[in-house]
PDB file of N, CA and C in Angstrom:
ATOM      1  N   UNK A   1      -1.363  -1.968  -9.360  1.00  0.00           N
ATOM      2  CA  UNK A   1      -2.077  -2.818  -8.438  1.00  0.00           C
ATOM      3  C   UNK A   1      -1.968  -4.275  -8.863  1.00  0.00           C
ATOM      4  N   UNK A   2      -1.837  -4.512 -10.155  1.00  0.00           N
ATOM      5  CA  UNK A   2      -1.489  -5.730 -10.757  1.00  0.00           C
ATOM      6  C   UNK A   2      -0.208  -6.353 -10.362  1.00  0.00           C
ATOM      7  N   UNK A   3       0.357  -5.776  -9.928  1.00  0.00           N
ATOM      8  CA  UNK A   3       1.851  -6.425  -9.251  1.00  0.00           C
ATOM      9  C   UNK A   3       1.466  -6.998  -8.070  1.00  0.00           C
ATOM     10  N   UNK A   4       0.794  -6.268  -7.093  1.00  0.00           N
ATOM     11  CA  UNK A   4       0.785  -5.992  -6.037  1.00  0.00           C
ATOM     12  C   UNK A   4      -0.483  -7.541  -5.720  1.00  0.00           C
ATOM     13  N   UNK A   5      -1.488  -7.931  -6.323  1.00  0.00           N
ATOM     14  CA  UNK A   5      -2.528  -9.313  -6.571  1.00  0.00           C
ATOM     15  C   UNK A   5      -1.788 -10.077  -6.562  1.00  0.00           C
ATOM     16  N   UNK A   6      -0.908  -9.937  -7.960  1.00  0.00           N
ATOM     17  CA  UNK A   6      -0.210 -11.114  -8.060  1.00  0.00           C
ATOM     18  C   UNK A   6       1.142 -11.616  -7.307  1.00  0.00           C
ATOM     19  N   UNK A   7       1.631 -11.085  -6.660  1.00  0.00           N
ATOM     20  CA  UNK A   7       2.387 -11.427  -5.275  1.00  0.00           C
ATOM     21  C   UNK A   7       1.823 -12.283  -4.145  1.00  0.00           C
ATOM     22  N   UNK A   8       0.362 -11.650  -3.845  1.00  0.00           N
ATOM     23  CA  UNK A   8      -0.184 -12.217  -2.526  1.00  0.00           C
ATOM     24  C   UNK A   8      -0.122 -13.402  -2.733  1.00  0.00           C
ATOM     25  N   UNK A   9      -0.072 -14.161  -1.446  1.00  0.00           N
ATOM     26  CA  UNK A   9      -0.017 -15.664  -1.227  1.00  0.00           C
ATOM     27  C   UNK A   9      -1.350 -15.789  -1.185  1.00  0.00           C
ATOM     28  N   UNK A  10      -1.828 -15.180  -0.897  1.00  0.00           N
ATOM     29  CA  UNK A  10      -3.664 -15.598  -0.100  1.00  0.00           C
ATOM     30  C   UNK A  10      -3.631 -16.974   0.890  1.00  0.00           C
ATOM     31  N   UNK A  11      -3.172 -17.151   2.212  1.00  0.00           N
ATOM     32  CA  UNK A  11      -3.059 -17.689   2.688  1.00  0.00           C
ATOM     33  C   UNK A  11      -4.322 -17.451   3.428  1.00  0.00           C
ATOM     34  N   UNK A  12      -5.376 -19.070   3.875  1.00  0.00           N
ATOM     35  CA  UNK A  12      -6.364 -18.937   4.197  1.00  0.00           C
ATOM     36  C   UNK A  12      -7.234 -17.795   3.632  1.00  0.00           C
ATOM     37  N   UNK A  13      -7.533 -17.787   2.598  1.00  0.00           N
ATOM     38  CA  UNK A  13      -8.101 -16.606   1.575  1.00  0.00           C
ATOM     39  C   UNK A  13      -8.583 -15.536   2.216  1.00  0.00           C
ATOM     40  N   UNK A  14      -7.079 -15.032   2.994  1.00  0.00           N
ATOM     41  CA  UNK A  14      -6.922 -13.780   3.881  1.00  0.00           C
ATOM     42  C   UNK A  14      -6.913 -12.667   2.796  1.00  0.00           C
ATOM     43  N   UNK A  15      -6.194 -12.772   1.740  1.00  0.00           N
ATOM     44  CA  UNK A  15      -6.041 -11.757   1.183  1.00  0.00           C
ATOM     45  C   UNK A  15      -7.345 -11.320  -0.128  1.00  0.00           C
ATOM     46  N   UNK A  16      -8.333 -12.304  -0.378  1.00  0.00           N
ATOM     47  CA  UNK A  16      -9.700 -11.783  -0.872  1.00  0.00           C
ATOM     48  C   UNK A  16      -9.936 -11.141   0.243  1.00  0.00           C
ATOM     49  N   UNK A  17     -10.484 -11.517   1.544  1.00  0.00           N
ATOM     50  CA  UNK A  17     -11.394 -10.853   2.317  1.00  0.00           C
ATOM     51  C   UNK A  17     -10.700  -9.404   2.816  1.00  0.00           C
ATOM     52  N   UNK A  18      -8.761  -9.175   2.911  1.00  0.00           N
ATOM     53  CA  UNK A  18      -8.295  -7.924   2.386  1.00  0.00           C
ATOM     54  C   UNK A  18      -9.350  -7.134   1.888  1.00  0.00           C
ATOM     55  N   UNK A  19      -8.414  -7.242   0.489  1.00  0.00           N
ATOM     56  CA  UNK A  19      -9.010  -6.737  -0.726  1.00  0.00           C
ATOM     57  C   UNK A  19     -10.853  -6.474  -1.091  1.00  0.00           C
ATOM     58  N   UNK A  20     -11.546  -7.115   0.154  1.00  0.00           N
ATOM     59  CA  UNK A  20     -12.671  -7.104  -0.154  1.00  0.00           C
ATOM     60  C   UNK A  20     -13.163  -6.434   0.769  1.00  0.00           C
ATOM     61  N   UNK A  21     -12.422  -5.813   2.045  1.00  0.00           N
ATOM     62  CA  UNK A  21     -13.062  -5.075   3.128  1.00  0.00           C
ATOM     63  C   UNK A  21     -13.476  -5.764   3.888  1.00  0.00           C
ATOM     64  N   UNK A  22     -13.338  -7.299   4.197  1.00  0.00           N
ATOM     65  CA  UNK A  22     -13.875  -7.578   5.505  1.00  0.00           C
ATOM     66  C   UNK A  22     -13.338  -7.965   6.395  1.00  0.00           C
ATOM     67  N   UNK A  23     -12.424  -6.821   6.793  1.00  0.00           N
ATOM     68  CA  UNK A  23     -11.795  -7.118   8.097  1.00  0.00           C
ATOM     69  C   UNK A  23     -12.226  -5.785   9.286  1.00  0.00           C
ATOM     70  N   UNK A  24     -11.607  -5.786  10.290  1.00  0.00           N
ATOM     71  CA  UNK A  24     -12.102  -4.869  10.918  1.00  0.00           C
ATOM     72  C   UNK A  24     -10.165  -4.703  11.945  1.00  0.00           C
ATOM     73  N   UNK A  25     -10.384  -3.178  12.232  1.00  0.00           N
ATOM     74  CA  UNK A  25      -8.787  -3.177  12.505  1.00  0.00           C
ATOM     75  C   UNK A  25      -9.361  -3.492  14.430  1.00  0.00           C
ATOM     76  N   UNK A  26      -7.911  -4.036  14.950  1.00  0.00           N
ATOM     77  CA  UNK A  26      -8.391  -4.939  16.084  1.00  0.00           C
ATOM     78  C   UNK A  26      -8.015  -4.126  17.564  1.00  0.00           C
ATOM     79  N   UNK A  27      -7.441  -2.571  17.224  1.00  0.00           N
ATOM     80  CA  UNK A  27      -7.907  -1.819  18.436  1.00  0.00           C
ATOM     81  C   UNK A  27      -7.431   0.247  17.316  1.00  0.00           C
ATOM     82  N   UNK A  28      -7.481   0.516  18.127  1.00  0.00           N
ATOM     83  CA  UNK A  28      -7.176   2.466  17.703  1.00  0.00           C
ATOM     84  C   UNK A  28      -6.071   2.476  17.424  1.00  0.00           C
ATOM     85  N   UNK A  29      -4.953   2.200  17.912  1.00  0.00           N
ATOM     86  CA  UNK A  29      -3.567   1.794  18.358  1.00  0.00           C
ATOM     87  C   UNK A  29      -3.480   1.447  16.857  1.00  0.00           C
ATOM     88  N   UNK A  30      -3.659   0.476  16.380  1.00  0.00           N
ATOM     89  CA  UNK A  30      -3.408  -0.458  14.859  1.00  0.00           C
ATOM     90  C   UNK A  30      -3.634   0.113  14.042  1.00  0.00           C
ATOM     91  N   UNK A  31      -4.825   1.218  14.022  1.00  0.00           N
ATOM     92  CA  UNK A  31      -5.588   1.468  13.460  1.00  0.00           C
ATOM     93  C   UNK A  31      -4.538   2.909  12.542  1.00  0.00           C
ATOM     94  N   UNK A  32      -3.883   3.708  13.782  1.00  0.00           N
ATOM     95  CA  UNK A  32      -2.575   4.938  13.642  1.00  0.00           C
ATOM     96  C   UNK A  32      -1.508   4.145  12.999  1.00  0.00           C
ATOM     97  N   UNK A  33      -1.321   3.166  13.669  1.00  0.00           N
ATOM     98  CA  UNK A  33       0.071   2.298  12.985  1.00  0.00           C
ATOM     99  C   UNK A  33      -0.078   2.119  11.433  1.00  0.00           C
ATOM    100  N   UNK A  34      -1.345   1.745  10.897  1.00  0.00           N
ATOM    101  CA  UNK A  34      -1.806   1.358   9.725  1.00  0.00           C
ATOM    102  C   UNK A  34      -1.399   2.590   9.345  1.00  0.00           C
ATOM    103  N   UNK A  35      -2.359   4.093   8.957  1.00  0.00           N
ATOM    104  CA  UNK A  35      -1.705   5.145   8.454  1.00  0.00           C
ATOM    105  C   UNK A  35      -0.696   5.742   8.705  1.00  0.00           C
ATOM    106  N   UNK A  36       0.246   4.874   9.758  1.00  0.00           N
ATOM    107  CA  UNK A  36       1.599   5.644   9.610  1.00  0.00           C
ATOM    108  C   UNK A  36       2.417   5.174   8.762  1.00  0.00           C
ATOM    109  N   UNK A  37       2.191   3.669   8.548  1.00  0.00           N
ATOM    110  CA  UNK A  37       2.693   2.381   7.760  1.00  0.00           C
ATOM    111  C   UNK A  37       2.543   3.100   6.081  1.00  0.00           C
ATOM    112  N   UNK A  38       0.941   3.149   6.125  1.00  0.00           N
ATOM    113  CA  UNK A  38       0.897   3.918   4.641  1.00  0.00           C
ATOM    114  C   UNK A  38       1.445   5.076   4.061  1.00  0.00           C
ATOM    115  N   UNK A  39       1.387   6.157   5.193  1.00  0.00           N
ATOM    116  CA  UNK A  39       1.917   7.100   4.648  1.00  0.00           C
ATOM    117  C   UNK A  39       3.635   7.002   4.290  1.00  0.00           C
ATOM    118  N   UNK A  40       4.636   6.265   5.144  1.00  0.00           N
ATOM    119  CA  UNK A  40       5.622   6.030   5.321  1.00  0.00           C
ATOM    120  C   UNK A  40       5.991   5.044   3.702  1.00  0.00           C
ATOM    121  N   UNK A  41       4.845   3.909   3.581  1.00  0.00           N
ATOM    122  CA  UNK A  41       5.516   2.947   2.476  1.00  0.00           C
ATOM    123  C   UNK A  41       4.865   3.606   1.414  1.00  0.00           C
ATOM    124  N   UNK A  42       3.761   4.391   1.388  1.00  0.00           N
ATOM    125  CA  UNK A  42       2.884   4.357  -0.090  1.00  0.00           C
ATOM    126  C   UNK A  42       3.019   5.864   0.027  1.00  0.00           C
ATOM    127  N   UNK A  43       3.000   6.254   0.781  1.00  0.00           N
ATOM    128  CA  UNK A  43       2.942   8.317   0.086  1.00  0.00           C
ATOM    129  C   UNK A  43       4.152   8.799   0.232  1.00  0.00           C
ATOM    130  N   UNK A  44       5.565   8.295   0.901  1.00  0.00           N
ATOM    131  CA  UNK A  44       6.349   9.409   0.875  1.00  0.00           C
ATOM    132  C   UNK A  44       6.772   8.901   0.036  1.00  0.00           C
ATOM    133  N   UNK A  45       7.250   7.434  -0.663  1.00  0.00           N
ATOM    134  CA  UNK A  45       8.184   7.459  -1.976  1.00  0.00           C
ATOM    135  C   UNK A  45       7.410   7.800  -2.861  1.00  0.00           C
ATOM    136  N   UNK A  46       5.837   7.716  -3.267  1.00  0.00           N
ATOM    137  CA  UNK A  46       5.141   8.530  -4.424  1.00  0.00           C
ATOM    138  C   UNK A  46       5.615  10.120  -4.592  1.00  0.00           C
ATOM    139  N   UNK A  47       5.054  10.650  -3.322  1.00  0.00           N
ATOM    140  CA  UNK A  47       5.344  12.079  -3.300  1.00  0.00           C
ATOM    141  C   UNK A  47       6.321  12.385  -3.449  1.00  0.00           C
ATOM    142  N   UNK A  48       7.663  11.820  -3.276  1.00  0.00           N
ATOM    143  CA  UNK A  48       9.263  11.994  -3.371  1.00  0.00           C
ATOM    144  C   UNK A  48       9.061  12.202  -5.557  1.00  0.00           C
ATOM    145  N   UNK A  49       8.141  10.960  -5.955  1.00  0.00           N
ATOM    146  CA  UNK A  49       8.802  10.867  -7.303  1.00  0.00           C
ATOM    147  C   UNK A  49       7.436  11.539  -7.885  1.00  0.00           C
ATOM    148  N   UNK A  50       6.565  12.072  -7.719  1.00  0.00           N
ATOM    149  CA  UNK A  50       5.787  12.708  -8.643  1.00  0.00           C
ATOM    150  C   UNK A  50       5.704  14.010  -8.160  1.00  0.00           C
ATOM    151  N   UNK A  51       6.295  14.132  -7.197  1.00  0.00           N
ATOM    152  CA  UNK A  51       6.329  15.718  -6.682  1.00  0.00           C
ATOM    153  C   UNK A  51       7.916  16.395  -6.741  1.00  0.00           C
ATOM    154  N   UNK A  52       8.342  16.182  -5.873  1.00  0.00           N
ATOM    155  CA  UNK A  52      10.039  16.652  -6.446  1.00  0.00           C
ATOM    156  C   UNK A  52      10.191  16.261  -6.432  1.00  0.00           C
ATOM    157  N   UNK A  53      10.942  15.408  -7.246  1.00  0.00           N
ATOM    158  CA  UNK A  53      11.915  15.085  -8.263  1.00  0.00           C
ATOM    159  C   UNK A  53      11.546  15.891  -9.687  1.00  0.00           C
ATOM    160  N   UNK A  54      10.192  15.671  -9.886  1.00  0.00           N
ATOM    161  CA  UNK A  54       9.476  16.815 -11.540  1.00  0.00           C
ATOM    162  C   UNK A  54       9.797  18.046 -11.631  1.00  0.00           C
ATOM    163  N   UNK A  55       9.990  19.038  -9.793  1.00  0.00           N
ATOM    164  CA  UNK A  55      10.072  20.281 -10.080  1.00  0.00           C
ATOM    165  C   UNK A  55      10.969  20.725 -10.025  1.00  0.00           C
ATOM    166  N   UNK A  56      12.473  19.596  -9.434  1.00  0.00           N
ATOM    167  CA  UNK A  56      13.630  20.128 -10.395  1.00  0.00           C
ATOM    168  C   UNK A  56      14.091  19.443 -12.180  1.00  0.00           C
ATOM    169  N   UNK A  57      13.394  18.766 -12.399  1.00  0.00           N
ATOM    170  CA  UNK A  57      13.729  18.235 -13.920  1.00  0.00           C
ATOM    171  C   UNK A  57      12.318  19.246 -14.494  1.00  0.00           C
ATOM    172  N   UNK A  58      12.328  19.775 -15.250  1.00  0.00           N
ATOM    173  CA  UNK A  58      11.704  20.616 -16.468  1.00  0.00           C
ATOM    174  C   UNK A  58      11.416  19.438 -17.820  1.00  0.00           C
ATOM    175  N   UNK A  59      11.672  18.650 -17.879  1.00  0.00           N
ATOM    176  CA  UNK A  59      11.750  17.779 -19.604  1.00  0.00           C
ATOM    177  C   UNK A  59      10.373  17.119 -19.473  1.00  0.00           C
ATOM    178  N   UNK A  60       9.252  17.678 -19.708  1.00  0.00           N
ATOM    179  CA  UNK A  60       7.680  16.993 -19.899  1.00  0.00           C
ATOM    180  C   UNK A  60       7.704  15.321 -19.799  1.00  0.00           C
ATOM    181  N   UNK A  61       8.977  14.372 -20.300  1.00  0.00           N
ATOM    182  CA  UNK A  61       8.721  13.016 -20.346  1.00  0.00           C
ATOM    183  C   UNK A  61       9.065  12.347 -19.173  1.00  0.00           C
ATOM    184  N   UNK A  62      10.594  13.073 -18.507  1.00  0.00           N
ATOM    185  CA  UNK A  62      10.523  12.606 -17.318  1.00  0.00           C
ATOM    186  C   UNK A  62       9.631  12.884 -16.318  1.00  0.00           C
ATOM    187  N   UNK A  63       8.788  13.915 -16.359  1.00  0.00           N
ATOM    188  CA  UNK A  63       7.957  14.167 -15.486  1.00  0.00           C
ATOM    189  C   UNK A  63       6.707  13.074 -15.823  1.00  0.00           C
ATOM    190  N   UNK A  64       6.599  12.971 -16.813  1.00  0.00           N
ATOM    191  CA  UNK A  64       5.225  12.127 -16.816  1.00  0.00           C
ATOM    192  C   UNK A  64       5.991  10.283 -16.570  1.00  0.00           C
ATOM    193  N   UNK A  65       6.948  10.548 -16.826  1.00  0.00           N
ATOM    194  CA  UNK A  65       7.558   9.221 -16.118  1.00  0.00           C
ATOM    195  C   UNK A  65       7.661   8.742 -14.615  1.00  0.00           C
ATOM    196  N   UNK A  66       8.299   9.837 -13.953  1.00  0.00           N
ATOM    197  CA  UNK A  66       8.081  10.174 -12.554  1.00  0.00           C
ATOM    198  C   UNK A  66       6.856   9.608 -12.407  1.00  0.00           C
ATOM    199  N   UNK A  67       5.768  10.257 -12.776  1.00  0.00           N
ATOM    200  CA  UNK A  67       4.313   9.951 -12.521  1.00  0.00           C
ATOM    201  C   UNK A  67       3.891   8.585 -12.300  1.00  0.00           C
ATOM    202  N   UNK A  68       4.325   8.026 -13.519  1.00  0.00           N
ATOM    203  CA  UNK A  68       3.643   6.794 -13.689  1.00  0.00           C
ATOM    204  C   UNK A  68       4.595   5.797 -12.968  1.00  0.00           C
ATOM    205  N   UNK A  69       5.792   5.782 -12.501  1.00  0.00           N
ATOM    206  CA  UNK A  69       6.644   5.301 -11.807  1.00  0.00           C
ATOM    207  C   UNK A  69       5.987   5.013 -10.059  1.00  0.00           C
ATOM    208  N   UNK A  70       5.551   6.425  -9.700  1.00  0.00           N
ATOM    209  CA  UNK A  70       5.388   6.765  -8.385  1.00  0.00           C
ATOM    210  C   UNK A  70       3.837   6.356  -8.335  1.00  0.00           C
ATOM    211  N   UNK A  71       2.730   6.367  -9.062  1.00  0.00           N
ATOM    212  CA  UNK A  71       1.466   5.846  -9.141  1.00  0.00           C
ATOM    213  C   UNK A  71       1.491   4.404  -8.841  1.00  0.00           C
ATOM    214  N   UNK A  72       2.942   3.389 -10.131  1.00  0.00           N
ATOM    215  CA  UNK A  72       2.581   2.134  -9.479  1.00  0.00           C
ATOM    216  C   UNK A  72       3.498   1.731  -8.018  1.00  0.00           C
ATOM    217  N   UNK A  73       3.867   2.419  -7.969  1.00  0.00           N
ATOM    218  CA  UNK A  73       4.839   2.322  -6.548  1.00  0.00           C
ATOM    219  C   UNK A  73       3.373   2.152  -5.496  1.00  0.00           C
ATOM    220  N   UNK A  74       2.608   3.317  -5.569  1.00  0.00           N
ATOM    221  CA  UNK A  74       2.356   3.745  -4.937  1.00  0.00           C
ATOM    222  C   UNK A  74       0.839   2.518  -4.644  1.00  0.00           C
ATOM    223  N   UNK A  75       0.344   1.715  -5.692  1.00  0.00           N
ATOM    224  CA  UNK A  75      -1.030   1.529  -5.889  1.00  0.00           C
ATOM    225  C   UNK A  75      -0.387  -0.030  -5.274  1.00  0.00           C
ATOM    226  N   UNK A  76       1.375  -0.467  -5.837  1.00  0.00           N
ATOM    227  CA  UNK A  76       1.871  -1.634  -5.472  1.00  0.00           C
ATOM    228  C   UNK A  76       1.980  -1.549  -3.843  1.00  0.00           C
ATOM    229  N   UNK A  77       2.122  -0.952  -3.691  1.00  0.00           N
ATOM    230  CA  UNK A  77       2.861  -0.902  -1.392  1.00  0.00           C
ATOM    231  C   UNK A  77       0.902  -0.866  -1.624  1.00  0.00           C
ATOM    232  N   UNK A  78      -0.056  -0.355  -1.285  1.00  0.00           N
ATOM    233  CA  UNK A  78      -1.036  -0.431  -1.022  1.00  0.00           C
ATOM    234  C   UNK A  78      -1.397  -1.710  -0.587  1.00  0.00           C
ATOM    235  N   UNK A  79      -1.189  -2.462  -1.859  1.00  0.00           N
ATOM    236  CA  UNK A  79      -1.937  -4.110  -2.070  1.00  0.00           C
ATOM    237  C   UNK A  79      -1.109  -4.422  -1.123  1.00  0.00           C
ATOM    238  N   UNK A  80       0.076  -4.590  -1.411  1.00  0.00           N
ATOM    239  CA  UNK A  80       0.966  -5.865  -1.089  1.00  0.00           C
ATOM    240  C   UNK A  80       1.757  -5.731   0.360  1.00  0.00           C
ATOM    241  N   UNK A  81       2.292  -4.812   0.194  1.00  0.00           N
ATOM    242  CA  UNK A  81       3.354  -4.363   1.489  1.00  0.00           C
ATOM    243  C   UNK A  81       2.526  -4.162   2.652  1.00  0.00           C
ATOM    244  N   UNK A  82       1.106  -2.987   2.052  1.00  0.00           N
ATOM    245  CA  UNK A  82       1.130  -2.566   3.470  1.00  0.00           C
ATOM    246  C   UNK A  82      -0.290  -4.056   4.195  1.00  0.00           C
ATOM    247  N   UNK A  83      -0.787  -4.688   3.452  1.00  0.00           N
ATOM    248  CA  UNK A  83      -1.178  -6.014   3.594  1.00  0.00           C
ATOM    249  C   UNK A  83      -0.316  -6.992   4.103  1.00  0.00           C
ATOM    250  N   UNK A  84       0.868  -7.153   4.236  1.00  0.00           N
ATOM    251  CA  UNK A  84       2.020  -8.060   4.411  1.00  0.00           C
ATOM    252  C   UNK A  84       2.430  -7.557   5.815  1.00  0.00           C
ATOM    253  N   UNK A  85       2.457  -6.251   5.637  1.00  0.00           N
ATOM    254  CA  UNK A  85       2.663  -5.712   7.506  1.00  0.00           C
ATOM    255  C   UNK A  85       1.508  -6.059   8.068  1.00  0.00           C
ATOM    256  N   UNK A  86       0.924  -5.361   7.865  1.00  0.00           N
ATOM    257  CA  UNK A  86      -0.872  -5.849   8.481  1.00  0.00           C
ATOM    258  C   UNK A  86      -1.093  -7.225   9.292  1.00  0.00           C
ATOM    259  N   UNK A  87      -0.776  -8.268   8.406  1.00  0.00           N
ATOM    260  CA  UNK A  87      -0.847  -9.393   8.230  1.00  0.00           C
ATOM    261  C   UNK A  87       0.451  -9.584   9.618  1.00  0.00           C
ATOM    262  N   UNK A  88       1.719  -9.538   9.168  1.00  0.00           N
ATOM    263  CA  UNK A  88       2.623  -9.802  10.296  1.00  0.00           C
ATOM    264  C   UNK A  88       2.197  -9.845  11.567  1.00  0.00           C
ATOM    265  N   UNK A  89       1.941  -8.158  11.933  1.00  0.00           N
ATOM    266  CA  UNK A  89       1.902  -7.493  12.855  1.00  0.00           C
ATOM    267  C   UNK A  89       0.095  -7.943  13.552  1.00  0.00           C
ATOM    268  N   UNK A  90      -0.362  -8.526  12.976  1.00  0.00           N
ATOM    269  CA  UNK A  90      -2.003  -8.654  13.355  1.00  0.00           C
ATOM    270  C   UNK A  90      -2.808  -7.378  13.886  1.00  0.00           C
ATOM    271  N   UNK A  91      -2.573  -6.378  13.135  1.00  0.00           N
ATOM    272  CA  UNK A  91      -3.306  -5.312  13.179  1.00  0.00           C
ATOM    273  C   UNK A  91      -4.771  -5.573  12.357  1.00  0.00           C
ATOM    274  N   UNK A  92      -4.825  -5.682  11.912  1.00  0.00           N
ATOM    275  CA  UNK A  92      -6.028  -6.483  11.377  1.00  0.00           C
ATOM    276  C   UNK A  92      -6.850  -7.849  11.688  1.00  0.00           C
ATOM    277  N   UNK A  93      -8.260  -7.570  11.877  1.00  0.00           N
ATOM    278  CA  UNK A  93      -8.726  -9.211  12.497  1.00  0.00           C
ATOM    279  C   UNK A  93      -9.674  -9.448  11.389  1.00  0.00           C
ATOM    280  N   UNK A  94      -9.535 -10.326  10.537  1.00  0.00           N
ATOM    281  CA  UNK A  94     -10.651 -11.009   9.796  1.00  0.00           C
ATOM    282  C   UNK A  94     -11.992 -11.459   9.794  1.00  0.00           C
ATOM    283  N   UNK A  95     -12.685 -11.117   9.465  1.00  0.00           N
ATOM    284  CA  UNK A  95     -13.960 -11.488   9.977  1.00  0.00           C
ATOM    285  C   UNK A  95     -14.878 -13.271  10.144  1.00  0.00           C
ATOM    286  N   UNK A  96     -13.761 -14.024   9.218  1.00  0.00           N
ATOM    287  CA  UNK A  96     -14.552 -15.219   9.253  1.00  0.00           C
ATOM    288  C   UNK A  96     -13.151 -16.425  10.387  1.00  0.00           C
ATOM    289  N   UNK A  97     -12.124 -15.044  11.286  1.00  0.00           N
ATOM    290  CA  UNK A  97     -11.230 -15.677  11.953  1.00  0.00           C
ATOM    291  C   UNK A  97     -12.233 -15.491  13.218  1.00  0.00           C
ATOM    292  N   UNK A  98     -11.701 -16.994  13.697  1.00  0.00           N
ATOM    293  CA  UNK A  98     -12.218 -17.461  15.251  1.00  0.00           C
ATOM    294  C   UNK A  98     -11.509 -17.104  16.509  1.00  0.00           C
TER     295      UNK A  98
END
């Protein structure tokens, strides 16, 4: 997640109020797009590397490598990426935006 902070621009300190929950998504529609966005950027390459890929390698280190590989993958697209689409796409409305 530390990758993923220190990237943001925080433009108009959009990305505290992110990170802080105060936005509100700006119809239902955005709302599907958002978890399709996530599942697509943050769960299928996790699940690709902490799920198979481990259960054809057997060697305990790559597997716990896998792990920790696909955790920050996974905690990085959270912050940053799927905030950066968000942001593009204005699926998200800010709460202190006019």
């Amino acid at each position: 997640m530390l990758y993923g902070l220190l990237m943001l621009k925080n433009k108009h300190n959009q990305d505290v109020l992110y990170l802080t929950g105060q936005w509100n998504f700006t119809s239902v529609k955005s709302s599907l797009y958002t978890l399709m966005m996530f599942l697509l950027i943050s769960g299928l390459p996790a699940g690709i590397l902490a799920i198979l890929i481990p259960t054809f390698l057997h060697l305990p280190v790559l597997v716990y490598i896998f792990m920790a590989i696909a955790a920050t993958w996974a905690s990085f697209a959270m912050i940053y990426i799927l905030s950066m689409v968000q942001n593009q796409y204005r699926w998200i409305a800010y709460k202190n935006d006019n």
